[in-house]
PDB file of N, CA and C in Angstrom:
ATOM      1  N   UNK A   1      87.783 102.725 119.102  1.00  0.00           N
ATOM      2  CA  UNK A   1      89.105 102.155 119.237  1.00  0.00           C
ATOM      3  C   UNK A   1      89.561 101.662 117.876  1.00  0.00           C
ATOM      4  N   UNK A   2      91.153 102.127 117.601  1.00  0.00           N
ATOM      5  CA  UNK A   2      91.381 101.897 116.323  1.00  0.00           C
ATOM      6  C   UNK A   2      91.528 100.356 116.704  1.00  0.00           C
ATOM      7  N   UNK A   3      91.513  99.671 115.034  1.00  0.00           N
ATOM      8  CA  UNK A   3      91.895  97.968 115.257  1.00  0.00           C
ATOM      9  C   UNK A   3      93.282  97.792 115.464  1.00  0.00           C
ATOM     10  N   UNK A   4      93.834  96.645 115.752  1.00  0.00           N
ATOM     11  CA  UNK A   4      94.950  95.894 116.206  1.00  0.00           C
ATOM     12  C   UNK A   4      95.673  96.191 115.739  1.00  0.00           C
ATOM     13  N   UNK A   5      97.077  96.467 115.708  1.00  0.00           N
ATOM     14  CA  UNK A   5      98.329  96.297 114.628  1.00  0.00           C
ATOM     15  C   UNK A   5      98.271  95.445 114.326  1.00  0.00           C
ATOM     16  N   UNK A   6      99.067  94.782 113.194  1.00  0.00           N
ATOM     17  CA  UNK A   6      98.669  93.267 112.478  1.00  0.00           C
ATOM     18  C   UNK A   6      99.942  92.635 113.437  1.00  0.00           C
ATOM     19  N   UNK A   7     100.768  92.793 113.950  1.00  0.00           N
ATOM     20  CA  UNK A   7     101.748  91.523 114.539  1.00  0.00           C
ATOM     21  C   UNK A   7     101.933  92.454 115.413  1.00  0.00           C
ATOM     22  N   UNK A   8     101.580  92.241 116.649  1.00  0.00           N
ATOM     23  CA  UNK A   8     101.103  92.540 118.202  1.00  0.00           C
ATOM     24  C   UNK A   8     102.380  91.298 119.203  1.00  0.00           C
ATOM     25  N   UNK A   9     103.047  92.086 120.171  1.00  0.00           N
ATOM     26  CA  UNK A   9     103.408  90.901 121.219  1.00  0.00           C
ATOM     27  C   UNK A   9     102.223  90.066 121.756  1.00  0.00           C
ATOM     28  N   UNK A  10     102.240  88.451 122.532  1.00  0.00           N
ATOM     29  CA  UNK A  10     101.190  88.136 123.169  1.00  0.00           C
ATOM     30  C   UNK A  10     100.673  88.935 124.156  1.00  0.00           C
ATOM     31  N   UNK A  11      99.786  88.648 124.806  1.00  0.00           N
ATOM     32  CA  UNK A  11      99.433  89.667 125.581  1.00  0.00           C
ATOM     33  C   UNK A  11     100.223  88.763 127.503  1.00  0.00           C
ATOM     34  N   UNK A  12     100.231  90.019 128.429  1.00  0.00           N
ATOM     35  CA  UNK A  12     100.724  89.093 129.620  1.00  0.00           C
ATOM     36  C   UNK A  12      99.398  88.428 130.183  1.00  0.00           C
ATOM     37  N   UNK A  13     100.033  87.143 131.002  1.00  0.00           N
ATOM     38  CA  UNK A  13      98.934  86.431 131.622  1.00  0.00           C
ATOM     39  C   UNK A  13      97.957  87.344 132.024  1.00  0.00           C
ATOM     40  N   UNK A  14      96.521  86.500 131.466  1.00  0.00           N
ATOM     41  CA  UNK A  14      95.418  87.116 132.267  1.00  0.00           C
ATOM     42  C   UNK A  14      94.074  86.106 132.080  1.00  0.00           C
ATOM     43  N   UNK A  15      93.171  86.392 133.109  1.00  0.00           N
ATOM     44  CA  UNK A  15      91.743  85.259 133.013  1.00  0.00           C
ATOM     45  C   UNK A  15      91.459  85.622 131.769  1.00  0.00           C
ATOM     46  N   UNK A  16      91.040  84.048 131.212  1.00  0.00           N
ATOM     47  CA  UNK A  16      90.173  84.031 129.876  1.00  0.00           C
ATOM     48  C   UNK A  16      88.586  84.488 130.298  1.00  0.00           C
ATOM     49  N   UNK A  17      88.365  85.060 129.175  1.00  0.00           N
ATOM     50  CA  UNK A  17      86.769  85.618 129.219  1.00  0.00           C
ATOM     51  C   UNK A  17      85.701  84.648 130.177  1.00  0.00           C
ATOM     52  N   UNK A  18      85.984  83.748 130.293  1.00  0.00           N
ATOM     53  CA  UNK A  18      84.520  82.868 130.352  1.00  0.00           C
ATOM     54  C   UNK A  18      84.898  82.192 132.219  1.00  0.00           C
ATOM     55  N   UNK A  19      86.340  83.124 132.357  1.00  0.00           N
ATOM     56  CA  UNK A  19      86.730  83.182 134.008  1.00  0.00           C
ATOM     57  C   UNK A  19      86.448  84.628 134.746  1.00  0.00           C
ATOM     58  N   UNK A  20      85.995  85.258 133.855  1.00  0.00           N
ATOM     59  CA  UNK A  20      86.201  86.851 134.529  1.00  0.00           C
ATOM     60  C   UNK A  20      85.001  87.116 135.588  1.00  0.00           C
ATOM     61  N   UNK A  21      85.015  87.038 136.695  1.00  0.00           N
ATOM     62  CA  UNK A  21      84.425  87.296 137.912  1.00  0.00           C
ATOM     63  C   UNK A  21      84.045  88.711 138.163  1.00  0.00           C
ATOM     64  N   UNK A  22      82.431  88.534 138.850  1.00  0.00           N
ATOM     65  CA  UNK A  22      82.090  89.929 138.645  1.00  0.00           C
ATOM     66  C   UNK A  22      82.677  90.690 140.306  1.00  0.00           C
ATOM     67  N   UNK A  23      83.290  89.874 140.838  1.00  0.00           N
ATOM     68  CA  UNK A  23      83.322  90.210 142.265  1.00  0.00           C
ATOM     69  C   UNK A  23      85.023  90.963 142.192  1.00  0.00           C
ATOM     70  N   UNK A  24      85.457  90.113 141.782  1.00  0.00           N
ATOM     71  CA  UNK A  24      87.165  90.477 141.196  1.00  0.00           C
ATOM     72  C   UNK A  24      87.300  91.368 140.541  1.00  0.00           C
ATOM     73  N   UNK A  25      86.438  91.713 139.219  1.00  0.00           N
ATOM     74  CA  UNK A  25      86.425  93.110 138.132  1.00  0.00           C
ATOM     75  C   UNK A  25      85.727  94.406 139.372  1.00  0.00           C
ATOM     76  N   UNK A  26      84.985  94.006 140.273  1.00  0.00           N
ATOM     77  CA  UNK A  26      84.413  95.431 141.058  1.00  0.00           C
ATOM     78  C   UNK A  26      85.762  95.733 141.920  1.00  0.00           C
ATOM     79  N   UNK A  27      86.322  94.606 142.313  1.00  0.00           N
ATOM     80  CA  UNK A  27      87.384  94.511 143.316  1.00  0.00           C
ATOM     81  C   UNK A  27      88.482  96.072 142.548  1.00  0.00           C
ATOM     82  N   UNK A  28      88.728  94.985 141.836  1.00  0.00           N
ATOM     83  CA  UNK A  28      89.755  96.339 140.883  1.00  0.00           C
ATOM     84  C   UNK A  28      89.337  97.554 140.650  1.00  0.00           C
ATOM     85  N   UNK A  29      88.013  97.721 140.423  1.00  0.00           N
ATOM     86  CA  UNK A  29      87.529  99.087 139.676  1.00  0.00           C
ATOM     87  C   UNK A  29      87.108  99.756 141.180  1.00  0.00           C
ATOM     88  N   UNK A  30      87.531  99.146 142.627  1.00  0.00           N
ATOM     89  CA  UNK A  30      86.537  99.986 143.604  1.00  0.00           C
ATOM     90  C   UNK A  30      87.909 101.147 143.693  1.00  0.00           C
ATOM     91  N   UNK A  31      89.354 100.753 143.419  1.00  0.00           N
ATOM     92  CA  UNK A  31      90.595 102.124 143.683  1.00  0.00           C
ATOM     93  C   UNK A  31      90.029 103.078 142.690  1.00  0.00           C
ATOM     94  N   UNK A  32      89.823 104.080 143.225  1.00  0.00           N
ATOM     95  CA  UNK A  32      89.591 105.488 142.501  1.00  0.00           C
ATOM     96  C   UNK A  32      90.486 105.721 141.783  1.00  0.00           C
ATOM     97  N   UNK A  33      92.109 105.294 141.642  1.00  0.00           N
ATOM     98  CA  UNK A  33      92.983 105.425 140.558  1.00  0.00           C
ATOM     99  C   UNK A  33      93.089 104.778 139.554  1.00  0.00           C
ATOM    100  N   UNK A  34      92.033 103.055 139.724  1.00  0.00           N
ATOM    101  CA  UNK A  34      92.398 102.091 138.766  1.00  0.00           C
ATOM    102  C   UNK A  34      91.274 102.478 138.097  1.00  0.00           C
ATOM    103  N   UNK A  35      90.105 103.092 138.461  1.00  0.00           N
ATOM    104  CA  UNK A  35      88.403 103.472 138.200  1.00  0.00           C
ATOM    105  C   UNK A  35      89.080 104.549 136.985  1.00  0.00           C
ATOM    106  N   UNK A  36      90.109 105.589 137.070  1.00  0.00           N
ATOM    107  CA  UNK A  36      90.370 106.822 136.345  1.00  0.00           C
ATOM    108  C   UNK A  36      90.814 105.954 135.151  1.00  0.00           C
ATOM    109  N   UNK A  37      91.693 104.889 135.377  1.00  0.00           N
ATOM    110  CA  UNK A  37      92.598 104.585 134.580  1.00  0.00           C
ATOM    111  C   UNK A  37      91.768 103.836 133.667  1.00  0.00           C
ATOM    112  N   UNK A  38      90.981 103.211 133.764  1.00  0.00           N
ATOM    113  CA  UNK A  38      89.810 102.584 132.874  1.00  0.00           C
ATOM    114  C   UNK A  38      88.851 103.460 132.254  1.00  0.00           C
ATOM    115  N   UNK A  39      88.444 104.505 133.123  1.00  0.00           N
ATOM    116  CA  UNK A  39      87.618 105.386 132.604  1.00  0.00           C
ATOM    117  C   UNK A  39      88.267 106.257 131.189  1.00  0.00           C
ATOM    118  N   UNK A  40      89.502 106.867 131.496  1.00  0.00           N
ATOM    119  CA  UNK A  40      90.089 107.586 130.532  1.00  0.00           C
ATOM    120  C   UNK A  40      90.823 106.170 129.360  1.00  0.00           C
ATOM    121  N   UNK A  41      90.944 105.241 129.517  1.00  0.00           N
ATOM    122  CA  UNK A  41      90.969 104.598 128.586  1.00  0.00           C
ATOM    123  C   UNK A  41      89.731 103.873 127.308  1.00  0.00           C
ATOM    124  N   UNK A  42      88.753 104.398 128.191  1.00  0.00           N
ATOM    125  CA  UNK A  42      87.482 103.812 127.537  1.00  0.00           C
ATOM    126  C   UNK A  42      87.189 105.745 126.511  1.00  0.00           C
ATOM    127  N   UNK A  43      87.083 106.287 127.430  1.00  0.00           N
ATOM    128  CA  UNK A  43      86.989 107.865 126.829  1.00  0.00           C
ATOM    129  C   UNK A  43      87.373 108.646 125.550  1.00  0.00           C
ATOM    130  N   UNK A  44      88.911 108.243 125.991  1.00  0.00           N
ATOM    131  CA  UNK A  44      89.759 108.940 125.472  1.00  0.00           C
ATOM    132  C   UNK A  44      91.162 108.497 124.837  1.00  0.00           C
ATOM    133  N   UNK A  45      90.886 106.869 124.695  1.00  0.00           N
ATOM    134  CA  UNK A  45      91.809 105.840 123.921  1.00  0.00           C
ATOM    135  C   UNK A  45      91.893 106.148 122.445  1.00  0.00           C
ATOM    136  N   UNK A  46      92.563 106.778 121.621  1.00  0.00           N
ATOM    137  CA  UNK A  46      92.084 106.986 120.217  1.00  0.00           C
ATOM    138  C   UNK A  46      93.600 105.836 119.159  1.00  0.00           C
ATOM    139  N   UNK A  47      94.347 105.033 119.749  1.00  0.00           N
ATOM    140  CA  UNK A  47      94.886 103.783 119.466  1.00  0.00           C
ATOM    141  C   UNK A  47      94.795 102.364 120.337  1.00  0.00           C
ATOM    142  N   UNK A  48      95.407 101.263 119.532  1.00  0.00           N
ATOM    143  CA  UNK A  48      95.500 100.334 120.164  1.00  0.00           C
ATOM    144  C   UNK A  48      95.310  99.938 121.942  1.00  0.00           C
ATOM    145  N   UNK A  49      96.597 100.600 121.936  1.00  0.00           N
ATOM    146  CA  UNK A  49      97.102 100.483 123.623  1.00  0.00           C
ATOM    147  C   UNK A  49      97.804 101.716 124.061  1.00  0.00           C
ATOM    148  N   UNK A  50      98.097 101.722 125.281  1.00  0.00           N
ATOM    149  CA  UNK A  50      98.752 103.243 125.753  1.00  0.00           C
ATOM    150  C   UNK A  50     100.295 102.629 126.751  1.00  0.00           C
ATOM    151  N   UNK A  51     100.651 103.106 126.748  1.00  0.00           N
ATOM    152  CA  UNK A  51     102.004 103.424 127.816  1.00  0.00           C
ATOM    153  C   UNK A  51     101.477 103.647 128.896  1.00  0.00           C
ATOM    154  N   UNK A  52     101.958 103.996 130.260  1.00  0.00           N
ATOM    155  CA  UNK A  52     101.874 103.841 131.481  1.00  0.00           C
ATOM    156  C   UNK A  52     101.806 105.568 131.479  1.00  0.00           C
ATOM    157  N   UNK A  53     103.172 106.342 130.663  1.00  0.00           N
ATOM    158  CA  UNK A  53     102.966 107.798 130.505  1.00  0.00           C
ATOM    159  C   UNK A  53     101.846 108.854 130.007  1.00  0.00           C
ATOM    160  N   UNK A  54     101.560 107.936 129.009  1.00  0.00           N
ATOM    161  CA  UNK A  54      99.927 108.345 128.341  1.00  0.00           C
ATOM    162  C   UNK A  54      99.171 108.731 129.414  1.00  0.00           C
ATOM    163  N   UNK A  55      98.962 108.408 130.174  1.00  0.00           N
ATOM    164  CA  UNK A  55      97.654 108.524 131.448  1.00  0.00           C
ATOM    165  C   UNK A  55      98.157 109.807 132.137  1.00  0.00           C
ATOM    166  N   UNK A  56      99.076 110.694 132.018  1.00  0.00           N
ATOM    167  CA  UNK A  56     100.012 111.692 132.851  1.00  0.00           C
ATOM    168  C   UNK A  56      99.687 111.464 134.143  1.00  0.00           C
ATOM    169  N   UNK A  57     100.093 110.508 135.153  1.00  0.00           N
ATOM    170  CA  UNK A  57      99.563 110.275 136.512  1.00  0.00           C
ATOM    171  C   UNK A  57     100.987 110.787 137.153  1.00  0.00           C
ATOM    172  N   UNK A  58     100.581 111.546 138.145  1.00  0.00           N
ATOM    173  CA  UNK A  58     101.709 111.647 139.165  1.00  0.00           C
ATOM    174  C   UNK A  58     101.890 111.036 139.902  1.00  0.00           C
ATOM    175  N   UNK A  59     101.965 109.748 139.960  1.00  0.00           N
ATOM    176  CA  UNK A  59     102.577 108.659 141.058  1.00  0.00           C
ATOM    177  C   UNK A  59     103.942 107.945 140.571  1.00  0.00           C
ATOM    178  N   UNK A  60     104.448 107.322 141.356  1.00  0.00           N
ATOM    179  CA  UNK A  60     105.632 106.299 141.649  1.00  0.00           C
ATOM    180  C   UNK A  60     104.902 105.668 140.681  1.00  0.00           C
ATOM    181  N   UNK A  61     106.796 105.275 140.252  1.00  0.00           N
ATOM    182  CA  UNK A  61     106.315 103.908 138.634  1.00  0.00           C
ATOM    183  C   UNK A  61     105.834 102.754 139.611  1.00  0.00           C
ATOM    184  N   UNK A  62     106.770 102.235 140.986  1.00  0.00           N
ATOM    185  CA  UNK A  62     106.267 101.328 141.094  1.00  0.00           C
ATOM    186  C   UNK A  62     104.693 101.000 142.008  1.00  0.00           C
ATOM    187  N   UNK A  63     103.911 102.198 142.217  1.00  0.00           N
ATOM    188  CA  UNK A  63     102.736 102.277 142.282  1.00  0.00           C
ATOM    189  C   UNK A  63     101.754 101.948 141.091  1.00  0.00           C
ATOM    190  N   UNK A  64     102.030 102.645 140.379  1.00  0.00           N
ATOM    191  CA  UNK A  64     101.297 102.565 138.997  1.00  0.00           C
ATOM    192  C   UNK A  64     101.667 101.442 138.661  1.00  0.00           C
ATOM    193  N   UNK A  65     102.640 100.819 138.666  1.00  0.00           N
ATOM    194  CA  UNK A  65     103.018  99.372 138.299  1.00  0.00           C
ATOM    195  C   UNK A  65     102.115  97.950 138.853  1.00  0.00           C
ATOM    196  N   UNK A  66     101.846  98.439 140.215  1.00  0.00           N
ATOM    197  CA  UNK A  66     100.609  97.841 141.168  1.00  0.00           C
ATOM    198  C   UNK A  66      99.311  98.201 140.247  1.00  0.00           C
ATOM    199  N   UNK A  67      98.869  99.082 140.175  1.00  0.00           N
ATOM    200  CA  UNK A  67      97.599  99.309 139.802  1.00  0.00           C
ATOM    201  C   UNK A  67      97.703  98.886 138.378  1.00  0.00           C
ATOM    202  N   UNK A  68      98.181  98.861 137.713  1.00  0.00           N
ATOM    203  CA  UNK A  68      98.194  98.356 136.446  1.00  0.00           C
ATOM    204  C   UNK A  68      97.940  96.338 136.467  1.00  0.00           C
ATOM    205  N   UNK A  69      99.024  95.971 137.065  1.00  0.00           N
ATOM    206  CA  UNK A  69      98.722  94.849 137.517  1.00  0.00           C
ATOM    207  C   UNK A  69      97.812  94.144 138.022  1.00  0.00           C
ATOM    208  N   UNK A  70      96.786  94.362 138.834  1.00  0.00           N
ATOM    209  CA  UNK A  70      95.863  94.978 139.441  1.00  0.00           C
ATOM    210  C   UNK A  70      94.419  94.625 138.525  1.00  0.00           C
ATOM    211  N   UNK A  71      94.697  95.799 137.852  1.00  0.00           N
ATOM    212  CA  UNK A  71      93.749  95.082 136.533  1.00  0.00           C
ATOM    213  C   UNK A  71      93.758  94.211 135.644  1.00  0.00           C
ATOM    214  N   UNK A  72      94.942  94.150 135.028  1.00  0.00           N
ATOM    215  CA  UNK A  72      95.060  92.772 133.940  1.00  0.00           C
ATOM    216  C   UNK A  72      94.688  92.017 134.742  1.00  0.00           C
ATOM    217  N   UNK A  73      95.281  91.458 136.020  1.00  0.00           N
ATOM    218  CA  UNK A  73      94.834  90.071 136.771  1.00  0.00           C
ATOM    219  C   UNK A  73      93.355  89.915 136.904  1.00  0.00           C
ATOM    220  N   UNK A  74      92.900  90.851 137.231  1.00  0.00           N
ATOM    221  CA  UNK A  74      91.308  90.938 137.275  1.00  0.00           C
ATOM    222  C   UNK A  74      90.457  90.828 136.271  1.00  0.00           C
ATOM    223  N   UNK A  75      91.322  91.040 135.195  1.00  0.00           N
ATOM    224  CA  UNK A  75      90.569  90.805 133.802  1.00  0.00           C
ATOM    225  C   UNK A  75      90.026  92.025 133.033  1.00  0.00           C
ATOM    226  N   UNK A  76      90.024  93.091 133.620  1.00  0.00           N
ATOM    227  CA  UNK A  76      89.839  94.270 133.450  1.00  0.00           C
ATOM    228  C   UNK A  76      90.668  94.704 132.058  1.00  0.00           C
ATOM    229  N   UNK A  77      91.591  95.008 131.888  1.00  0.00           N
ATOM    230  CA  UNK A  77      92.388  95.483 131.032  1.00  0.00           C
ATOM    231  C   UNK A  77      93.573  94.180 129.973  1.00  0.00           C
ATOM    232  N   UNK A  78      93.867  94.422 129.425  1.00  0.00           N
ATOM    233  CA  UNK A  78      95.248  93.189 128.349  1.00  0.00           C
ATOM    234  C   UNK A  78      95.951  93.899 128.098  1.00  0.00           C
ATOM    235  N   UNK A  79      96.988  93.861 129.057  1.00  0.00           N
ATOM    236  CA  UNK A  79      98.581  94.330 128.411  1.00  0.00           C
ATOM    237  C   UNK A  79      99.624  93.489 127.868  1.00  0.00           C
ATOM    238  N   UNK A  80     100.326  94.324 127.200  1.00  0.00           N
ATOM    239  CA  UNK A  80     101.301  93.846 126.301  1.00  0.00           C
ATOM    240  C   UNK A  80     102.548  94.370 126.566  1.00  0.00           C
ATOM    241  N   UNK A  81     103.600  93.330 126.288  1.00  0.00           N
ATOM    242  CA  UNK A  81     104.971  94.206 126.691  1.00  0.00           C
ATOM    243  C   UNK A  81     105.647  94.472 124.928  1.00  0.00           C
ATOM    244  N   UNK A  82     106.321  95.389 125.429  1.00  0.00           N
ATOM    245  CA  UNK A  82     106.870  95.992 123.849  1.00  0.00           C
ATOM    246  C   UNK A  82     108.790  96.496 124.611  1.00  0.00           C
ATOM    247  N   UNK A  83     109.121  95.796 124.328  1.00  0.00           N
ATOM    248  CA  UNK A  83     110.655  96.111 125.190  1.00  0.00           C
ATOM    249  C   UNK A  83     110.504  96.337 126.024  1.00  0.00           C
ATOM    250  N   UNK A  84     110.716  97.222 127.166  1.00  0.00           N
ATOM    251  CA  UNK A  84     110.478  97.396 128.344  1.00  0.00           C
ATOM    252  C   UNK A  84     109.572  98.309 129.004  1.00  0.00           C
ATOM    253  N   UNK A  85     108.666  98.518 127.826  1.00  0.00           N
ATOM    254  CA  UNK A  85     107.290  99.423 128.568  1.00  0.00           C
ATOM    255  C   UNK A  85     105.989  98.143 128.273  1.00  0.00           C
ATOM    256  N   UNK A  86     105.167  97.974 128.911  1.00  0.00           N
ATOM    257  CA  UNK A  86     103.902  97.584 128.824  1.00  0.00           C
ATOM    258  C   UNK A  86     102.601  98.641 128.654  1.00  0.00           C
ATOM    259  N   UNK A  87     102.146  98.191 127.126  1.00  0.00           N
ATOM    260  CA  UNK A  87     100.661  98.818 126.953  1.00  0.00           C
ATOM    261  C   UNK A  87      99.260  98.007 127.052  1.00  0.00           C
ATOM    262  N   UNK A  88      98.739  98.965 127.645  1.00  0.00           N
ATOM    263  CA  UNK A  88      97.598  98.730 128.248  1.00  0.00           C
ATOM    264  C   UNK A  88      96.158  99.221 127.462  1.00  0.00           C
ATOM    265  N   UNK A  89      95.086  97.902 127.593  1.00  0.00           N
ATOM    266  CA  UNK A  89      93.860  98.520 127.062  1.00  0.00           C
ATOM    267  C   UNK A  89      92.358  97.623 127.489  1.00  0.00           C
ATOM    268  N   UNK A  90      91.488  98.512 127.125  1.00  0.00           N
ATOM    269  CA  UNK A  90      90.571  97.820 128.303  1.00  0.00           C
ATOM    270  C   UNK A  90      90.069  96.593 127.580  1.00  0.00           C
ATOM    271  N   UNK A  91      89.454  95.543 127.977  1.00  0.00           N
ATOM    272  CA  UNK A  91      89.111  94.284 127.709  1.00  0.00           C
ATOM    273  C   UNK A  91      87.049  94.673 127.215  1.00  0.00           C
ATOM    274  N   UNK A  92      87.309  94.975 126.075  1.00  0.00           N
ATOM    275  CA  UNK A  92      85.947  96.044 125.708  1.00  0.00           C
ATOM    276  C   UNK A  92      84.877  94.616 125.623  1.00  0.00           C
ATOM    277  N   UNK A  93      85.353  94.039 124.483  1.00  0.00           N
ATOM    278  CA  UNK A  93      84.161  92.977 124.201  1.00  0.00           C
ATOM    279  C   UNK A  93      83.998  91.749 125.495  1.00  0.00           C
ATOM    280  N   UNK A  94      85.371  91.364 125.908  1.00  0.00           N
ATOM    281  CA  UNK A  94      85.309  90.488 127.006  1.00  0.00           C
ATOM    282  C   UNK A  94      84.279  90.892 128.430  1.00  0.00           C
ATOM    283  N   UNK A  95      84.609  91.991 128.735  1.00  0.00           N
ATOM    284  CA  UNK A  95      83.941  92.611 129.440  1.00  0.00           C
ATOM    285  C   UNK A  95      81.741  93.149 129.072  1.00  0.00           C
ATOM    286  N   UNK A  96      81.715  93.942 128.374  1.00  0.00           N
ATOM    287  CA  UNK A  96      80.799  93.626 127.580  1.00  0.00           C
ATOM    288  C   UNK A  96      80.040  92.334 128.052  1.00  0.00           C
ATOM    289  N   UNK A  97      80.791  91.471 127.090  1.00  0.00           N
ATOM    290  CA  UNK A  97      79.856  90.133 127.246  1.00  0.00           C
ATOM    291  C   UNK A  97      79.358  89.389 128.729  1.00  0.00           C
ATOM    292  N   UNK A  98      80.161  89.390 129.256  1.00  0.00           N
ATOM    293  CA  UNK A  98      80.307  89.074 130.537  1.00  0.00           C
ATOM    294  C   UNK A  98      79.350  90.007 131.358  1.00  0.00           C
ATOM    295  N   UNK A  99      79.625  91.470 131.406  1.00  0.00           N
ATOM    296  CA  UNK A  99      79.072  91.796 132.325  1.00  0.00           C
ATOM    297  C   UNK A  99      78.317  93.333 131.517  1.00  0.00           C
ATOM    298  N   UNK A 100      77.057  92.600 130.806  1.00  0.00           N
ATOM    299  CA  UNK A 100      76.421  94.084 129.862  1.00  0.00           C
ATOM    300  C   UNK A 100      76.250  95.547 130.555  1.00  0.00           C
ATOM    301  N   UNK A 101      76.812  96.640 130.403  1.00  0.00           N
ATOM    302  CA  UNK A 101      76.833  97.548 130.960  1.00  0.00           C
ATOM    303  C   UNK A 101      77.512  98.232 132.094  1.00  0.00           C
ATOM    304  N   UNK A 102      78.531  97.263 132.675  1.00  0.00           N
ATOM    305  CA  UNK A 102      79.494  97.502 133.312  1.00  0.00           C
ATOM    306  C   UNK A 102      80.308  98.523 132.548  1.00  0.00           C
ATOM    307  N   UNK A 103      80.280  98.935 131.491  1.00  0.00           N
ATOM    308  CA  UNK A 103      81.817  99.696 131.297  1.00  0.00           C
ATOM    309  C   UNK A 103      81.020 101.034 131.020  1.00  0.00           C
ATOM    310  N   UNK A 104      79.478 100.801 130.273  1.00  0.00           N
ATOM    311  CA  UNK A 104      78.965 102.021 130.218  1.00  0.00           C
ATOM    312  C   UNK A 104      78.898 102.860 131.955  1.00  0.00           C
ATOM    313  N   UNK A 105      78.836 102.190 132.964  1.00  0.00           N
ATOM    314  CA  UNK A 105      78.538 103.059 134.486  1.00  0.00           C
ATOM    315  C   UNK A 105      80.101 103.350 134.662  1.00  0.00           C
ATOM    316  N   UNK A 106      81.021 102.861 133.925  1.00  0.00           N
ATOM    317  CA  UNK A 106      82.165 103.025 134.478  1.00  0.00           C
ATOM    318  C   UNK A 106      82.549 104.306 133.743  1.00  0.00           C
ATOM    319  N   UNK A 107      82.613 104.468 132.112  1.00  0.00           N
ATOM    320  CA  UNK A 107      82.507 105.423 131.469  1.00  0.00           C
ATOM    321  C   UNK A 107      81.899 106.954 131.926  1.00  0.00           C
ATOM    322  N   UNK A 108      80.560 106.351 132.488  1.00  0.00           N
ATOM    323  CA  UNK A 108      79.580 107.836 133.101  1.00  0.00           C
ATOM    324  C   UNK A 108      80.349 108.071 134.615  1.00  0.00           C
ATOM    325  N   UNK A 109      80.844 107.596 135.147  1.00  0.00           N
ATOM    326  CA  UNK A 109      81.185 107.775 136.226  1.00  0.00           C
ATOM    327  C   UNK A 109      82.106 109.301 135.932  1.00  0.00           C
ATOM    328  N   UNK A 110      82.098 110.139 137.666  1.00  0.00           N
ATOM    329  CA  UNK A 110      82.508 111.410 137.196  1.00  0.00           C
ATOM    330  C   UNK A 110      83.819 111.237 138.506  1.00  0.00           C
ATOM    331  N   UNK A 111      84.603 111.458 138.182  1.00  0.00           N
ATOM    332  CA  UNK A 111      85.810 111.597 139.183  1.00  0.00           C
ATOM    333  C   UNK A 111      85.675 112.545 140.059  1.00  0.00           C
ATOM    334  N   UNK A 112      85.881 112.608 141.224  1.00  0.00           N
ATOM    335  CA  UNK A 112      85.797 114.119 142.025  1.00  0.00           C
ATOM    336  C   UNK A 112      87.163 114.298 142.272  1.00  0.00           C
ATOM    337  N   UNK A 113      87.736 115.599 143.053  1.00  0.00           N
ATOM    338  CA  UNK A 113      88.807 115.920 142.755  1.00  0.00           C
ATOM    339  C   UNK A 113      89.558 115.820 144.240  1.00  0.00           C
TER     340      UNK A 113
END
């Protein structure tokens, strides 16, 4: 993951590291769409943050808008708003620390179709 831009919006509300629940982060990661959306961000993230379009998902914005949500609250991901799109990216070290090896099973995980 490339590093930060140097002057970044704040990020939207979300649990601080040392609140992130391991019951709440499985909660989020058990939707097979929010599981993709983490997975291909851990994969295949090669900047900062992504757009909602980046992910090419064929669903309703305001579905994806749920699942996006979804995770930041859970602690899973830190988005940022930038005018009226929000980018998204996974919470690498927070996560990590908290819960060692959680992102590697999430990473290996294989999507079925």
């Amino acid at each position: 993951m490339s590093p930060a831009p140097s002057e970044l919006p704040d990020p939207l509300p979300e649990p601080a590291a040392d609140e992130l629940r391991l019951e709440t982060v499985l909660g989020a990661l058990s939707d097979p769409l929010r599981l993709t959306i983490v997975r291909k961000l851990l994969l295949e993230s090669e900047s900062f943050d992504h757009t909602c379009g980046w992910f090419g998902l064929d669903r309703p914005k305001s579905s994806l808008t749920h699942h996006f949500k979804a995770l930041r609250e859970a602690g899973v991901t830190r988005q940022r708003q930038y005018g009226l799109e929000r980018r998204s990216q996974v919470r690498v070290d927070d996560l990590n620390a908290r819960f060692p090896g959680l992102l590697d099973l999430v990473a290996a995980w294989t999507p079925q179709d």
